[in-house]
PDB file of N, CA and C in Angstrom:
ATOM      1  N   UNK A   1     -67.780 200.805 317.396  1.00  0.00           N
ATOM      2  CA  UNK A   1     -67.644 201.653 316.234  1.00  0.00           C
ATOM      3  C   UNK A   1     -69.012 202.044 315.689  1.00  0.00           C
ATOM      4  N   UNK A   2     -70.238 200.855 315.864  1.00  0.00           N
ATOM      5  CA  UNK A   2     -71.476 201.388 315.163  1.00  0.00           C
ATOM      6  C   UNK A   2     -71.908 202.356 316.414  1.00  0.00           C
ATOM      7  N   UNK A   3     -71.774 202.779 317.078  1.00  0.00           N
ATOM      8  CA  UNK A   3     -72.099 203.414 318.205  1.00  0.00           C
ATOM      9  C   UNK A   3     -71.935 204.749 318.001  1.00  0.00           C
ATOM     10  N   UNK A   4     -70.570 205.339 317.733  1.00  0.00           N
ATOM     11  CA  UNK A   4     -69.787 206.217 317.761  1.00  0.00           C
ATOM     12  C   UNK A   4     -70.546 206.906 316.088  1.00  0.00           C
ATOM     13  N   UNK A   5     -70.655 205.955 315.134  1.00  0.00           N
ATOM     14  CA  UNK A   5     -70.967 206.272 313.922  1.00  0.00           C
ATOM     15  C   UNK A   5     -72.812 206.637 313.966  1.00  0.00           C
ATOM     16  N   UNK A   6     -73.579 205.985 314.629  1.00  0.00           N
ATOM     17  CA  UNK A   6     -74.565 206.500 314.988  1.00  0.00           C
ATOM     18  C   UNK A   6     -74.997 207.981 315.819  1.00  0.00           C
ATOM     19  N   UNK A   7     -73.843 207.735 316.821  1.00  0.00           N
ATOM     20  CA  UNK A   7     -74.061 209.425 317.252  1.00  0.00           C
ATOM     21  C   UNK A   7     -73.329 210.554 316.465  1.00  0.00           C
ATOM     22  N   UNK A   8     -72.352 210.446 315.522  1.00  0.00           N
ATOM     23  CA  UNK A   8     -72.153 211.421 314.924  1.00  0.00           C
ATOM     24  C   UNK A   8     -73.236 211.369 313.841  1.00  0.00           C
ATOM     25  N   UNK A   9     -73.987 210.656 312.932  1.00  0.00           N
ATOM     26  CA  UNK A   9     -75.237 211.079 312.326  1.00  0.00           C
ATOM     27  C   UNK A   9     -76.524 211.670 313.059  1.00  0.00           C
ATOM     28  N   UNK A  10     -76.278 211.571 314.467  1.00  0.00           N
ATOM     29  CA  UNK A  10     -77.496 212.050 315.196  1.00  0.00           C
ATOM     30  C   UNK A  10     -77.270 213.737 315.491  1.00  0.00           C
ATOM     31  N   UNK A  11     -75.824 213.826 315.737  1.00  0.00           N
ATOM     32  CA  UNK A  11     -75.095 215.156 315.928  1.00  0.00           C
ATOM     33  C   UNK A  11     -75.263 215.978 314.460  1.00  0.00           C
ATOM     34  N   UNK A  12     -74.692 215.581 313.584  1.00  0.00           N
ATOM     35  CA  UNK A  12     -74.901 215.875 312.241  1.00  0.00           C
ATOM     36  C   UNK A  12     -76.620 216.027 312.029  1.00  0.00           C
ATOM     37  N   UNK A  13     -77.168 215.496 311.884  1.00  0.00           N
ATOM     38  CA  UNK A  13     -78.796 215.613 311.882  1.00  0.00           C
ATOM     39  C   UNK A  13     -79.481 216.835 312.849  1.00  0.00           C
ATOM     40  N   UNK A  14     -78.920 216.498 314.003  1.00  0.00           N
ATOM     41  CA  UNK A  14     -79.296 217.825 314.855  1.00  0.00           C
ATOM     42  C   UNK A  14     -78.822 219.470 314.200  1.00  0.00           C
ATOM     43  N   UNK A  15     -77.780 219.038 313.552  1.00  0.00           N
ATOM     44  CA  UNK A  15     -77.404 220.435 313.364  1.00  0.00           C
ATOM     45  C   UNK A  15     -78.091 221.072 311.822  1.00  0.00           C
ATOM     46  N   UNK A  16     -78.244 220.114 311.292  1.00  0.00           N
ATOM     47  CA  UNK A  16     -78.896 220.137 309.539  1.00  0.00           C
ATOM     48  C   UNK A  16     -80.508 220.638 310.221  1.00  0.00           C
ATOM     49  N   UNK A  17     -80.928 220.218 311.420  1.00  0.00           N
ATOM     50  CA  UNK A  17     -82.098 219.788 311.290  1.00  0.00           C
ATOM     51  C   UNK A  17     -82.673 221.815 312.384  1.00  0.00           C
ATOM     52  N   UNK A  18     -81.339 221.977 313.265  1.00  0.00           N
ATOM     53  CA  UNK A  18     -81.337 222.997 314.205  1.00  0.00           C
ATOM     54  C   UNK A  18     -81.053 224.102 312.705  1.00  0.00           C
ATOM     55  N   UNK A  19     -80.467 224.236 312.027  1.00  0.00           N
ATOM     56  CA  UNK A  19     -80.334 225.254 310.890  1.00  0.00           C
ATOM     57  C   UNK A  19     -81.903 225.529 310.047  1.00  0.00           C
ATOM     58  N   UNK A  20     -82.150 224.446 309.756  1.00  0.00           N
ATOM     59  CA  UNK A  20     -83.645 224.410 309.077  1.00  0.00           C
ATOM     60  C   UNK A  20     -84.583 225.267 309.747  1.00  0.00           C
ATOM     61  N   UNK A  21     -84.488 225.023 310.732  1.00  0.00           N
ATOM     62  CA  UNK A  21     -85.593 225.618 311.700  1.00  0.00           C
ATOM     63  C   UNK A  21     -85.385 227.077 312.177  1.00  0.00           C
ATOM     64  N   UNK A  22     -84.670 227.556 312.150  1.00  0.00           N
ATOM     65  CA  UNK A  22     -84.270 228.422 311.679  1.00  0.00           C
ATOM     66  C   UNK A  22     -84.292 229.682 310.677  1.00  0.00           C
ATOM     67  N   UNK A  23     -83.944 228.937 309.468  1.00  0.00           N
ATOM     68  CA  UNK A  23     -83.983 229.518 307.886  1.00  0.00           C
ATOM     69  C   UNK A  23     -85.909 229.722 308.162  1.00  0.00           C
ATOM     70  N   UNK A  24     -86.277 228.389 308.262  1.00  0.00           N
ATOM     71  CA  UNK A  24     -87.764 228.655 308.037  1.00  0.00           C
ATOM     72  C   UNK A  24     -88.759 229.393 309.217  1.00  0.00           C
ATOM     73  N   UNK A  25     -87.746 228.864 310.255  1.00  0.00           N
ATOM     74  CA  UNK A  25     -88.681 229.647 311.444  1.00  0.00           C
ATOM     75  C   UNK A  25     -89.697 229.207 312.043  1.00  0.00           C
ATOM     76  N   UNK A  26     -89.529 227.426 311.689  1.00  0.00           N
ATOM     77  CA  UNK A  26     -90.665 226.613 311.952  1.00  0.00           C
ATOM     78  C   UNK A  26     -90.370 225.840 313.313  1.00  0.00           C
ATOM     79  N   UNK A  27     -90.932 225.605 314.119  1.00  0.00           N
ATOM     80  CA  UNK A  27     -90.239 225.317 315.735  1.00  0.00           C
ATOM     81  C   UNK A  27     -90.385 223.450 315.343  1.00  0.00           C
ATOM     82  N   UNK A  28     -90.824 222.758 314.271  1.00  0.00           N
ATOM     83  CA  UNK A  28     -91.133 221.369 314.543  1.00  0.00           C
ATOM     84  C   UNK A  28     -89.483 220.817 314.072  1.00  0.00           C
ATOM     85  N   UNK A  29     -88.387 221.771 313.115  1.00  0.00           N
ATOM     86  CA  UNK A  29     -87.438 221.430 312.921  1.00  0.00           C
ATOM     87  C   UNK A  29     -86.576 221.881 314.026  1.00  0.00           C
ATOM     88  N   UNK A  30     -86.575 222.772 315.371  1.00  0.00           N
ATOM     89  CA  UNK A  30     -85.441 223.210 315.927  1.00  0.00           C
ATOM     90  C   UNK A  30     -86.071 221.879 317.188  1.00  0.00           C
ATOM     91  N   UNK A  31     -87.270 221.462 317.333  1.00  0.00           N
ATOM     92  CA  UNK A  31     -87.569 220.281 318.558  1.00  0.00           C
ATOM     93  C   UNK A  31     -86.811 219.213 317.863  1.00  0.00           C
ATOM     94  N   UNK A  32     -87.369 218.907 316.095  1.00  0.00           N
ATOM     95  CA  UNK A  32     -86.418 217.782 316.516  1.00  0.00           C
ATOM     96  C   UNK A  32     -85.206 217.424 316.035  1.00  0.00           C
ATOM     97  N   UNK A  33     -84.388 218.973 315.892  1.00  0.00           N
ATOM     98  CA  UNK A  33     -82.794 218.878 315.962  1.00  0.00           C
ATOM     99  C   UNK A  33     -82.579 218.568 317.719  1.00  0.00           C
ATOM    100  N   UNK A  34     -83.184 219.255 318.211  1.00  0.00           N
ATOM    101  CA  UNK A  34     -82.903 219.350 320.057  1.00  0.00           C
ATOM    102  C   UNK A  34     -82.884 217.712 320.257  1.00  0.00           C
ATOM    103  N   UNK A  35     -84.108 217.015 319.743  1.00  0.00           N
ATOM    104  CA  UNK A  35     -84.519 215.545 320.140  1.00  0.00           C
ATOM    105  C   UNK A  35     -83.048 214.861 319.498  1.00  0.00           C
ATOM    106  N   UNK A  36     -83.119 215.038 318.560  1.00  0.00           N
ATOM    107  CA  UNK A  36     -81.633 214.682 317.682  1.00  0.00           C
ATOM    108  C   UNK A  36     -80.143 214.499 318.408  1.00  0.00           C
ATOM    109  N   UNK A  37     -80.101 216.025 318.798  1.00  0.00           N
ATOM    110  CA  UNK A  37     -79.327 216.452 320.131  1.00  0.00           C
ATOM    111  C   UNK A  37     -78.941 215.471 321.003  1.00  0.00           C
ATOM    112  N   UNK A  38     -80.533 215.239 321.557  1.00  0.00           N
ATOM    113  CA  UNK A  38     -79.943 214.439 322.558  1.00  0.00           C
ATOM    114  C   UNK A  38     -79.777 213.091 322.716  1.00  0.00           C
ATOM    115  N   UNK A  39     -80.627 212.155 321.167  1.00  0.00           N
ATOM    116  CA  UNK A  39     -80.313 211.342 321.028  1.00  0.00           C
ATOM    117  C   UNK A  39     -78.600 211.083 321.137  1.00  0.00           C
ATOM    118  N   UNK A  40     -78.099 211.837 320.348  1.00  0.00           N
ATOM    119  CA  UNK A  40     -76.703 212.301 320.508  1.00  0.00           C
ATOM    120  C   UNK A  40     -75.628 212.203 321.493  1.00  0.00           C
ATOM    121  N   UNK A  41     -76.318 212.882 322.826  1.00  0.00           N
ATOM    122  CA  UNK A  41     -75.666 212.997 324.262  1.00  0.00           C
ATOM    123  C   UNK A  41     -75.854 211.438 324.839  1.00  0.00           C
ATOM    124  N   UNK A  42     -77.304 210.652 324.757  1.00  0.00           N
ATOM    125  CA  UNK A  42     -77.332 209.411 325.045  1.00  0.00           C
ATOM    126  C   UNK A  42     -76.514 208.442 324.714  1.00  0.00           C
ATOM    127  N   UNK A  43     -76.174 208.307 323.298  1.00  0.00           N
ATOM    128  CA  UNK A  43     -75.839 207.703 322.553  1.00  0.00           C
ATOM    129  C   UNK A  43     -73.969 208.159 323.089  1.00  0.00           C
ATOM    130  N   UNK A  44     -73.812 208.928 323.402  1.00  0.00           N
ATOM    131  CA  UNK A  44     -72.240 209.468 323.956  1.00  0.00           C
ATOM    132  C   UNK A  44     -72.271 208.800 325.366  1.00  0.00           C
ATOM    133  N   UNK A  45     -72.913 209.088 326.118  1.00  0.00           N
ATOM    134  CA  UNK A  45     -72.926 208.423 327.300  1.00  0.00           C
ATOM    135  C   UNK A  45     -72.907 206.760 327.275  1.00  0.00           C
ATOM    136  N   UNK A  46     -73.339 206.295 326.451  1.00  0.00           N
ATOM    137  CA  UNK A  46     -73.351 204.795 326.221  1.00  0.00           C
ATOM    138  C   UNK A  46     -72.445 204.381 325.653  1.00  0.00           C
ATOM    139  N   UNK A  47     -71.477 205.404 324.429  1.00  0.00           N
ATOM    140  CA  UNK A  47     -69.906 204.892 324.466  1.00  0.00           C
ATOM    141  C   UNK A  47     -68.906 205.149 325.503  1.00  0.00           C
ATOM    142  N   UNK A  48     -69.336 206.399 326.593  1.00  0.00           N
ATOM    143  CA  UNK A  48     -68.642 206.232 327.671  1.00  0.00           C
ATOM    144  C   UNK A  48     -68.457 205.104 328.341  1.00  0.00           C
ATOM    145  N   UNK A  49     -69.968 204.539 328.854  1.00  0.00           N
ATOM    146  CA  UNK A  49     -70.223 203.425 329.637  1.00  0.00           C
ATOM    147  C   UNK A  49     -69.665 202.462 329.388  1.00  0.00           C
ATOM    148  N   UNK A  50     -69.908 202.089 327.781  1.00  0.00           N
ATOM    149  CA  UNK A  50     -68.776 200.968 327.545  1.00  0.00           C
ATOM    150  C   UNK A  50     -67.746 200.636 327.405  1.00  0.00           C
ATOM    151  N   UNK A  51     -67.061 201.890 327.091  1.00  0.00           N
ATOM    152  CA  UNK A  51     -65.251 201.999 327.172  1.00  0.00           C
ATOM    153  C   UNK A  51     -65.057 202.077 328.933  1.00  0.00           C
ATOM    154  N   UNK A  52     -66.034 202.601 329.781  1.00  0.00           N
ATOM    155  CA  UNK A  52     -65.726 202.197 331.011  1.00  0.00           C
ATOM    156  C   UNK A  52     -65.725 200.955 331.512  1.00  0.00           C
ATOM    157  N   UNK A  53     -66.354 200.428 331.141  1.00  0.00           N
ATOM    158  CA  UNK A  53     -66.579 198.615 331.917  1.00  0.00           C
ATOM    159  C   UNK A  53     -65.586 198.223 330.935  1.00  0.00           C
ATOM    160  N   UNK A  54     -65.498 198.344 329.241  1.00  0.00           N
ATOM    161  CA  UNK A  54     -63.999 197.961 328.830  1.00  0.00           C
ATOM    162  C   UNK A  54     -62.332 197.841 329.708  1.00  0.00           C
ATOM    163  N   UNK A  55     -62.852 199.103 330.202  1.00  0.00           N
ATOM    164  CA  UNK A  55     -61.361 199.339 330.781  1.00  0.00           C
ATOM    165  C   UNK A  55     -61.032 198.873 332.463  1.00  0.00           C
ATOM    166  N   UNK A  56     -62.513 199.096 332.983  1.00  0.00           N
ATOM    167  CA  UNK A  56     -62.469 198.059 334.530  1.00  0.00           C
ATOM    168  C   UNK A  56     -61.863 196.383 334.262  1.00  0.00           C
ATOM    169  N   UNK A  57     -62.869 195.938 332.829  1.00  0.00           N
ATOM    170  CA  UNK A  57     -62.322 194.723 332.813  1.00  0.00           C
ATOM    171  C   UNK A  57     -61.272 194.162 332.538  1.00  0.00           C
ATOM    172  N   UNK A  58     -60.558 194.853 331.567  1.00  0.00           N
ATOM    173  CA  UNK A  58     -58.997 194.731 331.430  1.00  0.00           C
ATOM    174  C   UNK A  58     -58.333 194.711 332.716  1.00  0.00           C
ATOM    175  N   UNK A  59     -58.365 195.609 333.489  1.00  0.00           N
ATOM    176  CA  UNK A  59     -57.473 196.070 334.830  1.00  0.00           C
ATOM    177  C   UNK A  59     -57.820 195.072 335.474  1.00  0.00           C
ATOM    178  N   UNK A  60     -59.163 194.241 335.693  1.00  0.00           N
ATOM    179  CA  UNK A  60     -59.412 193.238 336.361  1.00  0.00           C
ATOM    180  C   UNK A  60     -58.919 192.050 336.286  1.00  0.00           C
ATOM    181  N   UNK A  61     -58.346 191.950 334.565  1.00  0.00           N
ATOM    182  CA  UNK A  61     -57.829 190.668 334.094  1.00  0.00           C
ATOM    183  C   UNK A  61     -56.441 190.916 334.499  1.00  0.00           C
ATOM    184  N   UNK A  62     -55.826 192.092 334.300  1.00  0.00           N
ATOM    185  CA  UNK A  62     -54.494 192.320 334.361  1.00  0.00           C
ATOM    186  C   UNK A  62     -54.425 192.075 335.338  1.00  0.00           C
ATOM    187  N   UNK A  63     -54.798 192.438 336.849  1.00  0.00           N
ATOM    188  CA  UNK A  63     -54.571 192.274 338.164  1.00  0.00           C
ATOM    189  C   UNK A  63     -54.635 190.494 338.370  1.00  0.00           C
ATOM    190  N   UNK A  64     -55.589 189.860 337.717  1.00  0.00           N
ATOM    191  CA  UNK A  64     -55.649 188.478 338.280  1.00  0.00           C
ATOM    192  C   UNK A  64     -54.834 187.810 337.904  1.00  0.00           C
ATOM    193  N   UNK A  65     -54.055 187.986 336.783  1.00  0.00           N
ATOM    194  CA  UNK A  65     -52.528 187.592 336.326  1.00  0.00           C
ATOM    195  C   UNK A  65     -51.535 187.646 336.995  1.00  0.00           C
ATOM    196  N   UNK A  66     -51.464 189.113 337.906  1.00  0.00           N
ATOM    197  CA  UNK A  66     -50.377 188.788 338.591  1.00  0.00           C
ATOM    198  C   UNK A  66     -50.481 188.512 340.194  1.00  0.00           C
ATOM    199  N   UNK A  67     -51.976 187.833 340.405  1.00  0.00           N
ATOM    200  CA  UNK A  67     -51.617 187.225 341.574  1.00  0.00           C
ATOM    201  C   UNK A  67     -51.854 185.838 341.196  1.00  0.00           C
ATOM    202  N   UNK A  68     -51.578 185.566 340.002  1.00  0.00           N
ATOM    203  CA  UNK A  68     -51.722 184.125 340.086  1.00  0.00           C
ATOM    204  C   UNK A  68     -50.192 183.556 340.213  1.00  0.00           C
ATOM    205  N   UNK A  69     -49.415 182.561 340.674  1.00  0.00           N
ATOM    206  CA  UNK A  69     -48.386 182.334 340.940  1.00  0.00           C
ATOM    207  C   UNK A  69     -48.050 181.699 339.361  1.00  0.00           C
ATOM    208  N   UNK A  70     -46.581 181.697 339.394  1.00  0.00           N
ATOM    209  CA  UNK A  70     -46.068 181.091 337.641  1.00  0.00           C
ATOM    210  C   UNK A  70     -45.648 179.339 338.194  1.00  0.00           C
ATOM    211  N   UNK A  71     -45.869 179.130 337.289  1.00  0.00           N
ATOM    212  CA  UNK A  71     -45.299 177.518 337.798  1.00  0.00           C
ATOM    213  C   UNK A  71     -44.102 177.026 337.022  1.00  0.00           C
TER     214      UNK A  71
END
């Protein structure tokens, strides 16, 4: 959850920060909405990653359950 809540302030920031630059026409606010950006995309890819190995490991547990015999 702090993950998810970090990249939407980075997304949010990029875009506050990509507008600024803009209005003013100054290129040091549209680099670091872009940097922002992609903190953003990283920070997405790393909740991918972990809802992926989340979900390998479940399936892994689930599977070893049912070859274990019931007694």
């Amino acid at each position: 959850m702090k993950l998810v809540l970090a990249q939407l302030i980075a997304v949010l920031a990029s875009i506050g920060l990509g507008e600024a630059g803009q209005r003013t026409g100054e290129l040091v606010y549209i680099e670091a909405g872009i940097l922002a950006l992609v903190l953003g995309v990283v920070l997405m890819l790393a909740t991918f990653g972990l809802e992926f190995v989340e979900l390998l490991r479940e399936r892994s547990l689930s599977q070893g359950r049912l070859d274990t015999p019931a007694a």
